[in-house]
Protein backbone atom coordinates (compact mmCIF):
# COMPACT_ATOMS: atom_id res chain seq x y z
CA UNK A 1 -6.51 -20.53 14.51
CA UNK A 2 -5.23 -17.10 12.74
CA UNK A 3 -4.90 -16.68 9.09
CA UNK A 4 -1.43 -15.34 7.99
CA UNK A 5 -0.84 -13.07 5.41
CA UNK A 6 2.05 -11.39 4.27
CA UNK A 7 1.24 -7.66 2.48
CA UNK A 8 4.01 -5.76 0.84
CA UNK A 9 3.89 -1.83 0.47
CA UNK A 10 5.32 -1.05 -2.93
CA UNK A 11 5.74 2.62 -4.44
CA UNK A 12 8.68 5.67 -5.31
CA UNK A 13 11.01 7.06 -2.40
CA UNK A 14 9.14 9.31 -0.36
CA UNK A 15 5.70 8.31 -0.73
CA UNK A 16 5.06 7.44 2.96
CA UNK A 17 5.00 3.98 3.05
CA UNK A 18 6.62 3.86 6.63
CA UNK A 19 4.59 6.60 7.74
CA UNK A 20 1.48 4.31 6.72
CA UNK A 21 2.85 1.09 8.54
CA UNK A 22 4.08 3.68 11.64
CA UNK A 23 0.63 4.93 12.06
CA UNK A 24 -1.02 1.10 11.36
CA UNK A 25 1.43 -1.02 13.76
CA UNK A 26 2.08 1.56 16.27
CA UNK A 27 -0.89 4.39 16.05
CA UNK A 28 1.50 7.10 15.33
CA UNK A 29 2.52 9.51 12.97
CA UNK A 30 6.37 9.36 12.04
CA UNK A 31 8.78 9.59 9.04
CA UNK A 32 11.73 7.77 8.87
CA UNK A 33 12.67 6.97 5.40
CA UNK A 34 14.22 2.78 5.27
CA UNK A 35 15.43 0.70 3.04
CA UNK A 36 13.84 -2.17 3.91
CA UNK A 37 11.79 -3.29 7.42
CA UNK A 38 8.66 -5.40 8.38
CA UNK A 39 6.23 -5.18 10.79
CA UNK A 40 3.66 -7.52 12.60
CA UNK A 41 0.37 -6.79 13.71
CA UNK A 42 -2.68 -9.34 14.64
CA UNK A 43 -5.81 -7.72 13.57
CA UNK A 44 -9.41 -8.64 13.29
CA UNK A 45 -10.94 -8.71 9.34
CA UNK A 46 -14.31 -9.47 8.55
CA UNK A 47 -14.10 -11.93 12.38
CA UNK A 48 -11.64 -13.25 11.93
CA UNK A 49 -8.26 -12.71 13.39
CA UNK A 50 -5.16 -12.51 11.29
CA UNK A 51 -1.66 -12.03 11.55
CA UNK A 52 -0.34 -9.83 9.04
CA UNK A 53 3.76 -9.73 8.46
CA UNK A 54 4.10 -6.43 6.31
CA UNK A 55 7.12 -6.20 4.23
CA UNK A 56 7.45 -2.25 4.04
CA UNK A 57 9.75 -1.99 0.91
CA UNK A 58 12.34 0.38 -0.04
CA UNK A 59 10.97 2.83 -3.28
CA UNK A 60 15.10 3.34 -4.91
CA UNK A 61 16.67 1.20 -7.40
CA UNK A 62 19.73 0.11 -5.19
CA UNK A 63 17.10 -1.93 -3.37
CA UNK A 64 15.61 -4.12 -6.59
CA UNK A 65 16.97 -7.38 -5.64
CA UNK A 66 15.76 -7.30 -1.37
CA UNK A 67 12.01 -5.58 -3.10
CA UNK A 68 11.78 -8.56 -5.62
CA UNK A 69 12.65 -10.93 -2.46
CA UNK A 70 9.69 -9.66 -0.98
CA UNK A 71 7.57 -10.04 -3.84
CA UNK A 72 8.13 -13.53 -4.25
CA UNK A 73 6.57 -13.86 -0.59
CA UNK A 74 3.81 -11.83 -0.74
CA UNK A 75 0.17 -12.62 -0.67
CA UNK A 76 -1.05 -9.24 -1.28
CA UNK A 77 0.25 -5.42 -2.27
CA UNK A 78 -0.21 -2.17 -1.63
CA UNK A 79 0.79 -0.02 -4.30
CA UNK A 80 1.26 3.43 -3.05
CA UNK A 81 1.97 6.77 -4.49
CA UNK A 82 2.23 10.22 -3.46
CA UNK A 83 -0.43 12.58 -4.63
CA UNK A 84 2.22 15.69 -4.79
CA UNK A 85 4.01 13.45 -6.98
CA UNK A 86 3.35 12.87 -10.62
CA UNK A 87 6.68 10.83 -10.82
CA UNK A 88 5.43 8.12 -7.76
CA UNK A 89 2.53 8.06 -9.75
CA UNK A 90 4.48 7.01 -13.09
CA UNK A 91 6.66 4.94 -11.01
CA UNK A 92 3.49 2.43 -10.11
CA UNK A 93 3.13 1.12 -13.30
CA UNK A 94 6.60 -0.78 -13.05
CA UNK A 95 6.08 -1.91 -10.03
CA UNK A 96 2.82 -3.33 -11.50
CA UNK A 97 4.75 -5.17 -14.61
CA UNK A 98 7.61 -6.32 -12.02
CA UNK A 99 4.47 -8.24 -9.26
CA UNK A 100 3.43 -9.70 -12.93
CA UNK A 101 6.83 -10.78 -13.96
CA UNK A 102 7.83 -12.23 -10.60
CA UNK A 103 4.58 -13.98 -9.79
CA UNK A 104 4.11 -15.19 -12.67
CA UNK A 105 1.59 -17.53 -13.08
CA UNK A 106 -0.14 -16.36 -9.99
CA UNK A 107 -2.73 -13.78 -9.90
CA UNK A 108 -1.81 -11.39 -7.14
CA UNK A 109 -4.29 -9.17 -5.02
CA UNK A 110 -4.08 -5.08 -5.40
CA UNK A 111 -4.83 -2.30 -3.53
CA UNK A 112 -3.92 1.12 -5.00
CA UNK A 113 -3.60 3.87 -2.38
CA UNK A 114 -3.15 7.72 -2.85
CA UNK A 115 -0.87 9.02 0.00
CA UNK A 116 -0.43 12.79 1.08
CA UNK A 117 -4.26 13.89 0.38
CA UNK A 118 -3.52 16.23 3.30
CA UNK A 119 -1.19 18.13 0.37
CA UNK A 120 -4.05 19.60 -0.99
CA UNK A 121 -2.41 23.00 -2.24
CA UNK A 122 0.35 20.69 -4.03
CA UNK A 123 -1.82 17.98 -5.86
CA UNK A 124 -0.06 16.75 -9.10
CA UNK A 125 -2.75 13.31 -9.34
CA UNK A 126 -6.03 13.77 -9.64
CA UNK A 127 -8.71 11.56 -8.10
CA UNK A 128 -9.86 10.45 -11.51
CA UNK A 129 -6.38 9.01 -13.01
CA UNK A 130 -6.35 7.30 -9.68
CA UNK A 131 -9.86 5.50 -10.34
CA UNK A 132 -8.32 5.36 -13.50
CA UNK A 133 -5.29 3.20 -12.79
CA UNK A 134 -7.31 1.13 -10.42
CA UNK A 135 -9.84 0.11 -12.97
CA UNK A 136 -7.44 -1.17 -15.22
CA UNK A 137 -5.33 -3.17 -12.91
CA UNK A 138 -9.20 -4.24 -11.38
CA UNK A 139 -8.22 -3.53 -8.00
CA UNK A 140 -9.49 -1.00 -5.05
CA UNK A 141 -8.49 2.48 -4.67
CA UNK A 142 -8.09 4.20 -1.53
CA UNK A 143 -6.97 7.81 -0.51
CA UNK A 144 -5.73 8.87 2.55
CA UNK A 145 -2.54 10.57 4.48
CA UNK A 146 -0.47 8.78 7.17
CA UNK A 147 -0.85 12.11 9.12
CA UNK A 148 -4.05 11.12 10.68
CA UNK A 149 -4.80 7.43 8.96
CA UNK A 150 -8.15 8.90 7.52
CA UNK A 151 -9.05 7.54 4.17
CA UNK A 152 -11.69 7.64 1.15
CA UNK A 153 -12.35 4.65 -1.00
CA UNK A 154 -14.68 3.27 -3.55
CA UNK A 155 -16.93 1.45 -0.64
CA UNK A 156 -16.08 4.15 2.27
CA UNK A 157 -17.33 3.13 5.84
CA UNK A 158 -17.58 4.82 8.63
CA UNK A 159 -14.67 5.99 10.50
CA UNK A 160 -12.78 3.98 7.95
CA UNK A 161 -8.93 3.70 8.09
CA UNK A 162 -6.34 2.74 5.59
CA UNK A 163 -5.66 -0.50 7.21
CA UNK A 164 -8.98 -1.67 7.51
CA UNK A 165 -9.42 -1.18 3.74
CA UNK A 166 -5.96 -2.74 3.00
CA UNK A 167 -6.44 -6.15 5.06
CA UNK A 168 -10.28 -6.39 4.14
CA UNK A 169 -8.97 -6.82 0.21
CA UNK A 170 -6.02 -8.92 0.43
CA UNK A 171 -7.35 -11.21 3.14
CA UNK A 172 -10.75 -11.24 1.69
């Protein structure tokens, strides 16, 4: 028997949230901004095998009602901004207060991830206000770029991917 979990990718326009479900789902590199899609993928975390629906959410404000649908059914988010983006970066902080206000009583799980690290030359977000951000909303923090799925965190392992980070803390 599979665990099922549904994850929802939250962040600005732009950010690469497709990019990051393109490159989990289908192990490729793509952009190809959306409004609003999911994807499904069985995957292994910590032995056991789970089946994650991933509800990859549009970042504009014309799409506030279908985003806040998917909120209500999530188990777990991914809150992702763009490095090369102070705005994205800004931008997390109400998508924070609107998980809070529409999950209310429940305490969601968190993962904060830094997209675009291969942007080096055009950094606006530092490492440190990322740690930062994490900390107070007590979740992990993970940086990486959908370009090659290659990612830092707090507890790196080897070879460790976005993904494997991401399922490991909301199905854990």
């Amino acid at each position: 028997m599979e665990d099922k979990w549904k994850v929802v990718l939250l962040g600005d326009g732009g950010v690469g949230k497709t990019a990051l479900c393109w490159q989990f789902v289908r192990g490729r590199f793509t952009y190809d901004p959306t409004i609003e899609d999911s994807f499904r993928k069985h995957t292994l975390v910590d032995t056991q095998m789970c089946a994650l629906e991933i509800f990859d959410t549009a970042g504009h404000d014309f799409a506030v009602p279908l985003r806040e649908e998917c909120m209500r059914m999530g188990d777990g988010f991914v809150l992702v901004y763009s490095v090369d983006s102070r705005r994205s970066f800004e931008q997390i902080r109400g998508f924070y207060e609107d998980i809070g206000r529409v999950k209310h009583p429940s305490n969601p799980v968190f993962i904060l991830v830094a997209n675009k690290m291969d942007m080096r030359n055009e950094i606006q977000v530092s490492h440190g206000e990322g740690l930062q951000l994490a900390a107070q909303y007590n979740c992990q923090f993970v940086e990486t770029t959908a370009k090659s799925q290659k990612c830092t965190s707090l507890h790196p392992q080897p070879e460790s991917s976005l993904w494997s980070e991401c399922t490991g803390c909301v199905v854990t």
